[in-house]
Protein backbone atom coordinates (compact mmCIF):
# COMPACT_ATOMS: atom_id res chain seq x y z
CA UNK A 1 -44.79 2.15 44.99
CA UNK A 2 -46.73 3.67 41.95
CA UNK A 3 -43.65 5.34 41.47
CA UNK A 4 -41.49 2.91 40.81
CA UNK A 5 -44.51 0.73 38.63
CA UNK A 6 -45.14 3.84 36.42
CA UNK A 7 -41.04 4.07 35.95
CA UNK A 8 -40.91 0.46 35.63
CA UNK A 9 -43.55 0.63 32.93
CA UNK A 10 -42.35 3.40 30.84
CA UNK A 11 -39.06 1.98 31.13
CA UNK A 12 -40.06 -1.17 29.44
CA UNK A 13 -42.14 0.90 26.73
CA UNK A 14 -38.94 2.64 25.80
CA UNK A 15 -37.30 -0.56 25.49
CA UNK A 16 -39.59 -2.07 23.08
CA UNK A 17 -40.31 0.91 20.85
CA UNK A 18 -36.19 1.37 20.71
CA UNK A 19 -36.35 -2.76 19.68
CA UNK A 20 -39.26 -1.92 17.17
CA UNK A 21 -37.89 0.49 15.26
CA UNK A 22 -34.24 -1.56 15.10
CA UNK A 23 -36.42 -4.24 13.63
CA UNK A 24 -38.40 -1.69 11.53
CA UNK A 25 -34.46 -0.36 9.87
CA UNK A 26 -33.10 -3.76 9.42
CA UNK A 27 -36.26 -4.71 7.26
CA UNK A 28 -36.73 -1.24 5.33
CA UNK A 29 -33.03 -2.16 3.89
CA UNK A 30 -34.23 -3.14 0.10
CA UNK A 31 -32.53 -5.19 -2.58
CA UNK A 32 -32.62 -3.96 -5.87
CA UNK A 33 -32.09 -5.44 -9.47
CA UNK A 34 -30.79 -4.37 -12.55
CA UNK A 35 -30.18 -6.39 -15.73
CA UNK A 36 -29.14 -5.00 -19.25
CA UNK A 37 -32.84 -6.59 -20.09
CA UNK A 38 -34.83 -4.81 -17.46
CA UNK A 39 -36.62 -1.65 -17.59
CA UNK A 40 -36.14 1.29 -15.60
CA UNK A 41 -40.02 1.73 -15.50
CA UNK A 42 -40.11 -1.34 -13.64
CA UNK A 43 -39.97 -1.36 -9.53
CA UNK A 44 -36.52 -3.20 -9.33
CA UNK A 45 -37.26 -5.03 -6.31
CA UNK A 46 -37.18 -8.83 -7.79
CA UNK A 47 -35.39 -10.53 -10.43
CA UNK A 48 -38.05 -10.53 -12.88
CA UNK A 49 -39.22 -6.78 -12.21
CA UNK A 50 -35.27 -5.52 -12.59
CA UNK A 51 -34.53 -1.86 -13.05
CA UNK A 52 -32.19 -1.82 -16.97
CA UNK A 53 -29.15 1.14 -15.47
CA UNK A 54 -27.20 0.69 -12.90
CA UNK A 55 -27.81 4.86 -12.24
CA UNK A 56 -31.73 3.34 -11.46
CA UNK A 57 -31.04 2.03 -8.84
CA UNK A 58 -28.44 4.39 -7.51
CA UNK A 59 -30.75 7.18 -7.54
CA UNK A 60 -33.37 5.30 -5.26
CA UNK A 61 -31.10 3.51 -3.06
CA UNK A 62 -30.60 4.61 0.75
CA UNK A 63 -28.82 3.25 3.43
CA UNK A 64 -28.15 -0.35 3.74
CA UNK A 65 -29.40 -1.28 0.64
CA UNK A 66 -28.01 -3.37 -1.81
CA UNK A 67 -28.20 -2.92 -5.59
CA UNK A 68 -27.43 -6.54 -7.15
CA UNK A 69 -26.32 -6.38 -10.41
CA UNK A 70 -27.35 -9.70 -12.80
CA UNK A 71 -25.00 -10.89 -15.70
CA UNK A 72 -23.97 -8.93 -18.82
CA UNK A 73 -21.79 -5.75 -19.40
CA UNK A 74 -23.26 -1.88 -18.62
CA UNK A 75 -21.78 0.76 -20.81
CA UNK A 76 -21.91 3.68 -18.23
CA UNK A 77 -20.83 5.86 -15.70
CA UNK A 78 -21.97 5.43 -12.15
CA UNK A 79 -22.60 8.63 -10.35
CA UNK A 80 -22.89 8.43 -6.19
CA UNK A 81 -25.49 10.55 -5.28
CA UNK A 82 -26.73 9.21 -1.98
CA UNK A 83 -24.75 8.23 1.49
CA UNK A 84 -24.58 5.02 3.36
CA UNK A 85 -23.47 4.75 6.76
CA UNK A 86 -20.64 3.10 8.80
CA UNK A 87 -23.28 0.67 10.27
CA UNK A 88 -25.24 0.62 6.70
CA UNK A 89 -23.25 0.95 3.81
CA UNK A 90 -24.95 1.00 0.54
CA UNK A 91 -23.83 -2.55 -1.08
CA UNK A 92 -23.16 -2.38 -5.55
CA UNK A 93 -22.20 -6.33 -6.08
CA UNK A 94 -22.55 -9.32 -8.69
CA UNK A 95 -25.78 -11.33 -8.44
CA UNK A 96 -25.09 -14.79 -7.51
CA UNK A 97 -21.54 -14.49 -8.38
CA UNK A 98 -23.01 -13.21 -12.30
CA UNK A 99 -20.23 -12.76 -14.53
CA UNK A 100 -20.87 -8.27 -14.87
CA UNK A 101 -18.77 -5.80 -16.60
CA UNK A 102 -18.74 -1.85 -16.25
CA UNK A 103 -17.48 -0.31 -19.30
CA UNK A 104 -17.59 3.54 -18.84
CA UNK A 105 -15.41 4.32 -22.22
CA UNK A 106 -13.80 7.64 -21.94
CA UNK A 107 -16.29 8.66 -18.63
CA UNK A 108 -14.89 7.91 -15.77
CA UNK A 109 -16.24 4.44 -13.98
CA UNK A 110 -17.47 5.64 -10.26
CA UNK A 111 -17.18 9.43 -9.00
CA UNK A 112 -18.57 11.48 -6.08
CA UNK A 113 -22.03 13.36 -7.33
CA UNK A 114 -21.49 15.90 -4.66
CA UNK A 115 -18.60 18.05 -4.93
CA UNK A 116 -18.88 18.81 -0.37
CA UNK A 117 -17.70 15.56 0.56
CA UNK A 118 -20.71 14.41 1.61
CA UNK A 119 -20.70 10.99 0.26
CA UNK A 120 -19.51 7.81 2.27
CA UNK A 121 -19.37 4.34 3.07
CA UNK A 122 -20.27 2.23 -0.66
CA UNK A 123 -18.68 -1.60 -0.73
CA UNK A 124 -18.36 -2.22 -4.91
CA UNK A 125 -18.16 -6.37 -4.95
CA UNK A 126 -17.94 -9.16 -7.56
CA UNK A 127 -17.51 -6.29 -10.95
CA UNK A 128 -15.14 -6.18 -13.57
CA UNK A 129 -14.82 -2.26 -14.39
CA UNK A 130 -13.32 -0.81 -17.74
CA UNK A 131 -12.17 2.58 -18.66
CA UNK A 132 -10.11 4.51 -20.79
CA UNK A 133 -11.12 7.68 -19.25
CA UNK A 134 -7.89 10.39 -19.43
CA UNK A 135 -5.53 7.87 -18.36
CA UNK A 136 -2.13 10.05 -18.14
CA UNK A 137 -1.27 12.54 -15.65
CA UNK A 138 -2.86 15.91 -17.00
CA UNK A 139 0.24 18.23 -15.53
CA UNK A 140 -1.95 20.51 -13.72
CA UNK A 141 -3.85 21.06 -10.55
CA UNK A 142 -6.45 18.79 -10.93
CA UNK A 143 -3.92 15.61 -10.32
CA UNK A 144 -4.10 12.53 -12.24
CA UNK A 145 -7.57 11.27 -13.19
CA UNK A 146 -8.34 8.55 -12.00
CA UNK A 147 -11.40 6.42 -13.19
CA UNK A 148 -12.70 5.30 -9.98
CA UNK A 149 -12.73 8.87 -7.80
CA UNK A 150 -13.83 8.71 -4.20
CA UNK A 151 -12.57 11.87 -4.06
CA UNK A 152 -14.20 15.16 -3.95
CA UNK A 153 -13.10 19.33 -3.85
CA UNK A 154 -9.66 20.20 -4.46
CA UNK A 155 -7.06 17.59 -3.15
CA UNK A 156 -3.98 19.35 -4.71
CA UNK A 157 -2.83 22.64 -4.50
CA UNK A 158 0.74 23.30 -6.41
CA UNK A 159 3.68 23.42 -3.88
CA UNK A 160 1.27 22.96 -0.92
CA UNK A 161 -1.56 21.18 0.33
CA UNK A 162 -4.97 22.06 0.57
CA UNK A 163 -7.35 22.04 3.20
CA UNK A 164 -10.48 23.28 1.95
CA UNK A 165 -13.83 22.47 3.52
CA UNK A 166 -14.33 19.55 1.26
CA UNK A 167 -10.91 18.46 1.33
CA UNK A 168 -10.94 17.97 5.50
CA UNK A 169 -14.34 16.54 5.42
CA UNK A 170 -13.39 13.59 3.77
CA UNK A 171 -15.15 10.53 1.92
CA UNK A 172 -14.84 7.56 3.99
CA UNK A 173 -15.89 4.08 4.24
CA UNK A 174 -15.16 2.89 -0.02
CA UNK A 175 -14.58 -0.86 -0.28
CA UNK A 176 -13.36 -2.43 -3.82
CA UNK A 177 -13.60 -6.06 -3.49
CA UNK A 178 -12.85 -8.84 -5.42
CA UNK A 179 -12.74 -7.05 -8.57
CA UNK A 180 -10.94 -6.71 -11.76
CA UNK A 181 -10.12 -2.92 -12.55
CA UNK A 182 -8.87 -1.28 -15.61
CA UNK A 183 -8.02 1.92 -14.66
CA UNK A 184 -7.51 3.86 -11.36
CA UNK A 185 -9.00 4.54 -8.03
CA UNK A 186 -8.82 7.55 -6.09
CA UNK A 187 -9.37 7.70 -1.91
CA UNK A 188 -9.72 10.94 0.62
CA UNK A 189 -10.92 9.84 2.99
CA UNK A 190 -10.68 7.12 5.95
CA UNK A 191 -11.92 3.72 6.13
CA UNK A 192 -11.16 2.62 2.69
CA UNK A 193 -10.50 -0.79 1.35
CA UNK A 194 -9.27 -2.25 -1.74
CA UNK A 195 -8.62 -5.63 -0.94
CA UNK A 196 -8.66 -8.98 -3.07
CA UNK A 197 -8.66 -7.08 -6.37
CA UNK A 198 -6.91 -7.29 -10.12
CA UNK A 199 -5.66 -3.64 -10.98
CA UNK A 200 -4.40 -3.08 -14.70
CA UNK A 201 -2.45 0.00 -15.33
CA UNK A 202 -2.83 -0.64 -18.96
CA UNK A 203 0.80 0.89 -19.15
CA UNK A 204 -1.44 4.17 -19.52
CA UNK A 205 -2.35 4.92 -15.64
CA UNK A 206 -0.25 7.00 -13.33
CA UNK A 207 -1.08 5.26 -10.39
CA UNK A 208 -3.06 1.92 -8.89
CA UNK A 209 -4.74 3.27 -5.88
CA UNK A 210 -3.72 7.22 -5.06
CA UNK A 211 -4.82 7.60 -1.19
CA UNK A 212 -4.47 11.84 -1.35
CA UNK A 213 -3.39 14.21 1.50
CA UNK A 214 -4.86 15.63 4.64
CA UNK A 215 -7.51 13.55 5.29
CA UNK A 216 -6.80 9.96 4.73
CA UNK A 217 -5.88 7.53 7.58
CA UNK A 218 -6.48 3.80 8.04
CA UNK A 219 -6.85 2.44 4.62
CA UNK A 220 -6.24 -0.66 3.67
CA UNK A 221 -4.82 -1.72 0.13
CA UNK A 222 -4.45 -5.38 0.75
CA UNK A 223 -4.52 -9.21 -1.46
CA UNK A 224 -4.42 -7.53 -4.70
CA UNK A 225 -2.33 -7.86 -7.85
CA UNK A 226 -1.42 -4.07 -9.12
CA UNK A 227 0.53 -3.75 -12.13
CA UNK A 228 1.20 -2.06 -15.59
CA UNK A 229 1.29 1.42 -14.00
CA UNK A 230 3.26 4.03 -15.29
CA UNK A 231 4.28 5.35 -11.73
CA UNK A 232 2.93 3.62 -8.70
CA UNK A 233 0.83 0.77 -7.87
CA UNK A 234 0.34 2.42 -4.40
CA UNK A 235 0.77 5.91 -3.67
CA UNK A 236 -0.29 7.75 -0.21
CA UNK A 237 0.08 11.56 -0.45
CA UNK A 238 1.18 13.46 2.56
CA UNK A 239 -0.55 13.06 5.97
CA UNK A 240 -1.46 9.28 5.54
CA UNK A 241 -1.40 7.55 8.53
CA UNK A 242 -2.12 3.79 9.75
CA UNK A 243 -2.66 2.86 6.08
CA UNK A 244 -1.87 -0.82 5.37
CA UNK A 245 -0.67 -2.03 2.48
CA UNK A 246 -0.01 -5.41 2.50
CA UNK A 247 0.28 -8.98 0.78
CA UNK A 248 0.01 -7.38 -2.84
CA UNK A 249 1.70 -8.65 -5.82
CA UNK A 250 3.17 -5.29 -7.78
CA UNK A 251 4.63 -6.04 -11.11
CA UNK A 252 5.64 -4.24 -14.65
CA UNK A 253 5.17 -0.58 -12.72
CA UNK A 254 7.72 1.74 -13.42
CA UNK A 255 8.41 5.03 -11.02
CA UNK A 256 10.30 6.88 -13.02
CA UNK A 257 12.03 9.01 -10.54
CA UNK A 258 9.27 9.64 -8.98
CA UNK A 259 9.13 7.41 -5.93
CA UNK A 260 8.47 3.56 -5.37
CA UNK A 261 6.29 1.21 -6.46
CA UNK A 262 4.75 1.66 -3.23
CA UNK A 263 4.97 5.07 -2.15
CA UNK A 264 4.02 6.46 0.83
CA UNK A 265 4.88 10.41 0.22
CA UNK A 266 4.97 12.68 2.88
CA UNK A 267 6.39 14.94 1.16
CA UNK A 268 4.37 18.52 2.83
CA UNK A 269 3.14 16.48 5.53
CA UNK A 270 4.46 13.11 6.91
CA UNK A 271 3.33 10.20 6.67
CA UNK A 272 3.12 7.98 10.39
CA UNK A 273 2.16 4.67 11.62
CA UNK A 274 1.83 2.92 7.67
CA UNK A 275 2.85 -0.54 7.63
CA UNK A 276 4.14 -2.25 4.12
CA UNK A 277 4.39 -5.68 4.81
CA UNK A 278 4.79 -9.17 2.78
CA UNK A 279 4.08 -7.67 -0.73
CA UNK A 280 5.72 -8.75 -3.95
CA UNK A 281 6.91 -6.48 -6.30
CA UNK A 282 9.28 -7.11 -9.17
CA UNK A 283 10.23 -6.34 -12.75
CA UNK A 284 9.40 -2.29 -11.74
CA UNK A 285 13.05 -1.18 -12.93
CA UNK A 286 12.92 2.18 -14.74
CA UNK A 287 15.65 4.50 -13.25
CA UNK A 288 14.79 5.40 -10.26
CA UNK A 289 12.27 3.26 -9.60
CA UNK A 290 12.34 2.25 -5.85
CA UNK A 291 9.97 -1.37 -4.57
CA UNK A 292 9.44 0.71 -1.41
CA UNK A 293 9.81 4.19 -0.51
CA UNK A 294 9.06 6.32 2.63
CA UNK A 295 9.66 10.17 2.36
CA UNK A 296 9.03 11.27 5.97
CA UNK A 297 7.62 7.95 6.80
CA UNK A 298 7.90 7.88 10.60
CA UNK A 299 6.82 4.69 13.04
CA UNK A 300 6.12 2.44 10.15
CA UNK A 301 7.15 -1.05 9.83
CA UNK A 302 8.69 -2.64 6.17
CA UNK A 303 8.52 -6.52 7.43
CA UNK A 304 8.36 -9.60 5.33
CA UNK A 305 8.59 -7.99 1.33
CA UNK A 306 10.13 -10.16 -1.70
CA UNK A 307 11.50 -7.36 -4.10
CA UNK A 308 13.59 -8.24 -7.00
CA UNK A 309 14.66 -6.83 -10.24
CA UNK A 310 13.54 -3.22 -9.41
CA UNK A 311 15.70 -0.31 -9.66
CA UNK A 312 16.59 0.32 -5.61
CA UNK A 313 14.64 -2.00 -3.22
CA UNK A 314 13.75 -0.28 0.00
CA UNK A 315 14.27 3.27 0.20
CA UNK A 316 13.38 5.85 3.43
CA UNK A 317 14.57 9.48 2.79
CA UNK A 318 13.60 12.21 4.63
CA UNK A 319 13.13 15.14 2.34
CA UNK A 320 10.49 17.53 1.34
CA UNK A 321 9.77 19.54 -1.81
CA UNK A 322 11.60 22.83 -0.98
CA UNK A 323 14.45 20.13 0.01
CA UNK A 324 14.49 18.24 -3.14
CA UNK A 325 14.64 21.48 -4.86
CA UNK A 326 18.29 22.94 -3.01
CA UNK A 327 16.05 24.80 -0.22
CA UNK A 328 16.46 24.45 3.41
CA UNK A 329 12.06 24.09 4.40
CA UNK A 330 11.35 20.91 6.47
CA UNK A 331 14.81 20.67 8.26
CA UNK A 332 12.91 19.02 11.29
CA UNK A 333 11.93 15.97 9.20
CA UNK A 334 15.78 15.24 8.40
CA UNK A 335 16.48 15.94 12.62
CA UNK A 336 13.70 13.41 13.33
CA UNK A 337 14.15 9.92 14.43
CA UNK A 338 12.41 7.79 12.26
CA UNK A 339 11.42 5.06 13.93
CA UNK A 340 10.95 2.48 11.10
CA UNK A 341 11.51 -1.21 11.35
CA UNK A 342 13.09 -3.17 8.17
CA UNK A 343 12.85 -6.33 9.07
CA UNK A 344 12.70 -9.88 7.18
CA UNK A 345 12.77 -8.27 3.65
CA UNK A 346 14.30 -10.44 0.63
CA UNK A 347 15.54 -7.85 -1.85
CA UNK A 348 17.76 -9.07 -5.45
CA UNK A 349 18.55 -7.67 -8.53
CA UNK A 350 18.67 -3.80 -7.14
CA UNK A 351 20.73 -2.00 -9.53
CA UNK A 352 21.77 1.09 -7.45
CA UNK A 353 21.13 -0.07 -3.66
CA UNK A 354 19.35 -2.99 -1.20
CA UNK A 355 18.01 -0.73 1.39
CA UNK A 356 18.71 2.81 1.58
CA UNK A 357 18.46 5.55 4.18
CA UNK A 358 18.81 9.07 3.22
CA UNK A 359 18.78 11.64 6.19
CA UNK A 360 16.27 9.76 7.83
CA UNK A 361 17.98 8.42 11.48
CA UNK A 362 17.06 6.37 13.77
CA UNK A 363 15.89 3.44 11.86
CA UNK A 364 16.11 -0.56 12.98
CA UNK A 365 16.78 -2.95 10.14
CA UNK A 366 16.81 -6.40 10.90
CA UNK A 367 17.62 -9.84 9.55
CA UNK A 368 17.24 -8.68 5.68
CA UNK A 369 18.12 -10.77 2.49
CA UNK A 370 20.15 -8.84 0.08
CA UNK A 371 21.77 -9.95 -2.63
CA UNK A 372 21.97 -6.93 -5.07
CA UNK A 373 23.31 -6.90 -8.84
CA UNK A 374 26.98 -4.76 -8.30
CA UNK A 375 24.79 -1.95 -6.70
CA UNK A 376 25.99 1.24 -6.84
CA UNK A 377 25.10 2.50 -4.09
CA UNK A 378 25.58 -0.26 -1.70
CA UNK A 379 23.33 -3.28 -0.64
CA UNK A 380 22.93 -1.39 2.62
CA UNK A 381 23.53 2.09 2.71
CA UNK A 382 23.30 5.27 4.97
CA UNK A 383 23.30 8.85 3.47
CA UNK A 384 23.39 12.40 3.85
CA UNK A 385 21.80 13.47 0.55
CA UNK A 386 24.44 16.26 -0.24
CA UNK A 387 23.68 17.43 3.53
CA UNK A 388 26.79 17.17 5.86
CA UNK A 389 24.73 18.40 8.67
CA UNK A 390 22.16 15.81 8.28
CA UNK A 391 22.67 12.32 8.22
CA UNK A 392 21.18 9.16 8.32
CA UNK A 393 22.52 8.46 12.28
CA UNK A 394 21.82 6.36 14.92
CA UNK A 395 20.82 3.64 12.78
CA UNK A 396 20.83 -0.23 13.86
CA UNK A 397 21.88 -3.02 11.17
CA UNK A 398 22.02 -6.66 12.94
CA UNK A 399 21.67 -9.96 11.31
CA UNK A 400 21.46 -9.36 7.83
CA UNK A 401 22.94 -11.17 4.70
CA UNK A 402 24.66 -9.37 2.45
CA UNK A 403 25.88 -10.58 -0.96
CA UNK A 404 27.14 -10.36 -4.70
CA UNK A 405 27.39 -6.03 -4.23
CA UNK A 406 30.54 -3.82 -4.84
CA UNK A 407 30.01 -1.29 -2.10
CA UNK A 408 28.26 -3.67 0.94
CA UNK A 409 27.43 -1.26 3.97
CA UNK A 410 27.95 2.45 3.18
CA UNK A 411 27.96 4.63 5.43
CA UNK A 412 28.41 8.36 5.26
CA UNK A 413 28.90 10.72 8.44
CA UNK A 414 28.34 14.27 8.35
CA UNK A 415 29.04 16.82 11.10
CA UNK A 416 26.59 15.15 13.68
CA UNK A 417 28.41 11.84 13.89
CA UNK A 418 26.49 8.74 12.57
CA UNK A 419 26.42 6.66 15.79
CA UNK A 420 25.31 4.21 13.99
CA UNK A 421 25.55 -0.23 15.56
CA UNK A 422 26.13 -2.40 12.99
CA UNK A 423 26.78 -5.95 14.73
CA UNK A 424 26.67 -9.65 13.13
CA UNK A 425 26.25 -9.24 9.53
CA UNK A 426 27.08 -11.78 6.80
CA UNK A 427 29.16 -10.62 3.94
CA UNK A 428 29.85 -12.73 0.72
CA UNK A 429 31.25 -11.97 -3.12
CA UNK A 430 30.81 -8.31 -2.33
CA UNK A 431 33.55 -6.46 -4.05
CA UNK A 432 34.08 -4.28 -1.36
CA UNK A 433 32.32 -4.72 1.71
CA UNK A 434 32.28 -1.25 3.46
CA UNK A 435 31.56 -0.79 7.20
CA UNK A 436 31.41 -4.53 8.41
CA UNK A 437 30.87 -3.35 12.29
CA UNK A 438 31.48 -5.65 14.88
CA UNK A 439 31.12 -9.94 14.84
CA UNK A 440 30.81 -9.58 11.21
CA UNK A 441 30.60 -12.72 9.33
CA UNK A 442 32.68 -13.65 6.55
CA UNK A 443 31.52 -16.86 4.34
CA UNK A 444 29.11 -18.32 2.09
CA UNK A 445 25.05 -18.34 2.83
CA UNK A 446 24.73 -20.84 0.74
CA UNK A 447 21.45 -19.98 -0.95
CA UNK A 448 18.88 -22.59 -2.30
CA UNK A 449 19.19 -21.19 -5.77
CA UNK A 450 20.09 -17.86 -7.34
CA UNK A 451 19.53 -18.45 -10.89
CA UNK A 452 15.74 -19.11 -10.57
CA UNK A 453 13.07 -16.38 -10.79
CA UNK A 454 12.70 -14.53 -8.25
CA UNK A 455 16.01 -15.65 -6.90
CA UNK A 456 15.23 -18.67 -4.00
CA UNK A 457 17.39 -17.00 -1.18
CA UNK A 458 16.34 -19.54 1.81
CA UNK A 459 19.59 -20.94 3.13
CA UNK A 460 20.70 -24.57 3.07
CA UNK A 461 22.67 -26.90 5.66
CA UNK A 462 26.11 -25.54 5.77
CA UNK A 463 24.76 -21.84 5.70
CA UNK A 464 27.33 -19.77 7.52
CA UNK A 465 24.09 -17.90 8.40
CA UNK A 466 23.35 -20.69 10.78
CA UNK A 467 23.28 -19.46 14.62
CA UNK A 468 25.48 -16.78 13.44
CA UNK A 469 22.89 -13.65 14.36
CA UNK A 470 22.13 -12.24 17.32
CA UNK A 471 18.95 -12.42 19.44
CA UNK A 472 17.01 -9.69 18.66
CA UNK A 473 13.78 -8.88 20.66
CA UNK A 474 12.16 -7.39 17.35
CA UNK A 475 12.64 -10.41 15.71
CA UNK A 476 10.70 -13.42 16.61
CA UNK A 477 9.78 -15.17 13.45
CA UNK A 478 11.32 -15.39 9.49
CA UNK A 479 9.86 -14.17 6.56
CA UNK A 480 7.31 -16.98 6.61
CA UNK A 481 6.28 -16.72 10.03
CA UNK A 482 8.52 -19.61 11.60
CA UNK A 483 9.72 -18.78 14.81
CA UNK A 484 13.14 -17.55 15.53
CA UNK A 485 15.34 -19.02 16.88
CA UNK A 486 15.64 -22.89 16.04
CA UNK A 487 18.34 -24.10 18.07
CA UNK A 488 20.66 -22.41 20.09
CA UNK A 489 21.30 -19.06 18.46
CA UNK A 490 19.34 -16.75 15.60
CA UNK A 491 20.32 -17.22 12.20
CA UNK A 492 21.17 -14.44 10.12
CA UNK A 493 18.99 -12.92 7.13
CA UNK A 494 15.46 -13.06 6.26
CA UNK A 495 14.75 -17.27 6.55
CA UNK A 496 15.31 -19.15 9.46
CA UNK A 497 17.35 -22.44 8.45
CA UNK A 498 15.38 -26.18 7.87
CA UNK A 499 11.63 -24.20 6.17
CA UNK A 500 10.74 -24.20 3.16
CA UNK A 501 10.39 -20.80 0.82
CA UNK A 502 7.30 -19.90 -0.63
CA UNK A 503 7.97 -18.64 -4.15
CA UNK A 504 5.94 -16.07 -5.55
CA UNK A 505 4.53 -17.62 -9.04
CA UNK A 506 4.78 -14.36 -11.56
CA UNK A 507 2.62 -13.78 -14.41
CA UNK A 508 3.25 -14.91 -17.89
CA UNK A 509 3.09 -12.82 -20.96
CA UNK A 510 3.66 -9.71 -19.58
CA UNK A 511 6.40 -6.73 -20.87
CA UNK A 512 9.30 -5.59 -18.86
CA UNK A 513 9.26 -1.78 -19.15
């Protein structure tokens, strides 16, 4: 009996000195002020005793603190010295929703003040941040210089990746929130967020938001409007996986070549399990210029996206460097069934093609929208990229609208067969309408309006899209989440007939590039 009192006892001591010092942590988390008034002599702890840099406060904040910042604009450079924590990130925001701007000049905004990957988990809220800092890609190792770098050691090595100590430790945990950028920002790590932001390429940045390879797996780039880049608004660099990036408006970015407007680039190291869903992008139309693009993208869903007036729309190849470059390396990518589902995309305007598999097999792609400009390439096509031996095979293409394209569905077979099921397709003022497969369906969608901008593709009483599809387990909902079918049968393409489309409302007074 004193046995069990004494354990009983101590058990209940334990208890309340574990409850004591939760307590104690929750209430050592301090709040500090700056204001372009203060003084960094000052103790920074109250609104009238604030701390005048932003680098104050940095330098004495810990764990779960929070560093408000009151109204006016900071010319400097914010260097992260110390580490929050998943449970107790270290919080950089607007005071009471004060109006405050970070101008850095030619410095860049935020960077890493350790160079071992040591620092995590920061949530930036509520700031407008400025820079100019080196704002084209450089050409060399050292990548593309991005303003805002949550990046640390060497993320880039020259015709391979690298996995140095810092490199596969990884920064995790960065949130950007609900703020206007001018300039870049740089991820490697996990955790990550940019969500609810206003990115400005400045038509000087390379990239929006650069998530770089090895380390960096579910990120979110979500809510934001990304334009004026020079290459990407999105670009996730080999090994990426379970990144979202979704429900972004991309505009005025221009690829050149060198992948889509949102990228995800396995191009050493595949990228698995990323989802691109229900963005906007448009008016991103230099040659070559792709709205999506996976490059040994396996498992990853492309559901939902308005694209228009962009080069190619939706692109997945699977190819790799040595590849690209007439070399045989990374044959087991091309071999590989991809695993992707297009589904419920509304892609016009494509100059070369609608959607566009190149070696990559085994994909699903669903109810789509595609009403290209005379594509060259086809509004849906399947290729072998100069490769008899690899082709873009066992591919399934059911319910989709195709429209106003010379080449329709292309489809080119290779030593392997293509074994491809094309089934129930709508074709209409295509000049030539390729591979039509079986139950195709010859006659008029009957579109809302194609003249506006973007074009309003939703289909109209009369549609011969109208129970014409067939019931696909995939696909249980349109492109504006109504629920398929209506009626007795699926209608074909991206809307499902009697809703309403929700038009994307573009910018004014922007340039084309």
């Amino acid at each position: 009996m004193i046995r069990t009192k004494i354990t009983r006892s101590a058990t209940s001591i334990i208890f309340a000195v574990a409850a004591f010092i939760c307590m104690a942590s929750a209430s050592w988390a301090t709040s500090y002020y700056v204001s372009p008034t203060g003084s960094d002599t000052n103790n920074g702890t109250s609104t009238s005793t604030p701390f005048q840099t932003i680098q104050k406060a940095l330098n004495v904040v810990h764990p779960g603190d929070t560093a408000n910042l009151m109204a006016g604009t900071y010319n400097t450079s914010l260097k992260l010295v110390t580490s929050g924590t998943s449970s107790a990130p270290i919080i950089v925001q607007n005071y009471n929703g004060a109006s405050v701007t970070i101008n850095s000049g030619t410095s860049r905004a935020i960077y890493l003040g350790s160079a071992n990957g040591a620092i995590n988990y920061y949530t930036f809220s509520g700031l407008t941040i400025t820079s100019t800092y080196q704002s084209s890609y450089s050409g060399t190792n050292s990548g593309y210089n991005w303003s805002i770098d949550f990046s640390s050691g060497s993320w880039w090595g020259y015709g391979a990746p690298v996995d140095n100590a810092s490199a596969s430790q990884g920064n995790n945990g960065f949130v950007v929130q609900n703020c206007t950028i001018t300039g870049a920002i740089a991820f490697m790590g996990n955790h990550c967020t940019v969500n609810n932001c206003y990115l400005n390429g400045n038509n000087q940045w390379v990239d929006g938001v650069f998530d770089s390879c090895i380390v960096s797996n579910h990120n979110n780039v979500t809510n934001n409007h990304i334009y004026n880049y020079t290459d990407r608004a999105y670009h996730g660099m080999s090994n990426v996986s379970y990144d979202n990036v979704s429900y972004n408006v991309c505009y005025n970015c221009g690829a050149g070549g060198n992948g889509g407007t949102i990228d995800f680039d396995g191009e050493y190291v595949p990228d698995t399990y990323c989802i691109a869903n229900y963005n906007t992008i448009y008016n991103c139309k230099t040659a070559g210029d792709v709205g999506i693009q996976f490059e040994n993208g396996f498992n990853c869903t492309v559901i939902g996206n308005v694209i228009y007036n962009c080069d190619s729309g939706i692109v997945m190849i699977n190819y790799a460097a040595n590849g690209e470059n007439g070399g045989t390396a990374y044959q087991e990518y091309r071999n590989t069934l991809t695993h992707t589902v297009i589904m419920n995309n509304v892609i016009s305007g494509t100059a070369k093609t609608g959607i566009g598999l190149i070696q990559s097999p085994g994909n699903s792609i669903y109810n789509n929208t595609v009403m290209t400009n005379g594509s060259s390439l086809g509004a849906i096509g399947c290729f072998n990229g100069g490769y008899s031996d690899y082709t873009s095979s066992n591919t399934i293409i059911e319910n989709n609208v195709i429209t106003n394209d010379s080449q329709g569905i292309v489809i080119q077979t290779g030593s392997n067969g293509s074994n491809n099921t094309i089934s129930n397709n709508l074709f209409y003022s295509n000049g030539n309408n390729g591979t039509t497969g079986t139950n195709p369906v010859m006659g008029n969608p009957s579109f809302v309006s194609t003249s506006s901008s973007p074009p309003n593709l939703n289909i109209q009483s009369g549609s011969a899209a109208i129970h014409a599809g067939l019931a696909i387990a995939a696909v249980t909902t349109d492109i504006l989440g109504n629920a398929r079918p209506v009626g007795s049968a699926y209608d074909i393409g991206a809307y499902q007939f009697g809703k309403v489309q929700a038009q994307p409302s573009p910018p004014t007074n922007l340039t084309v590039q």
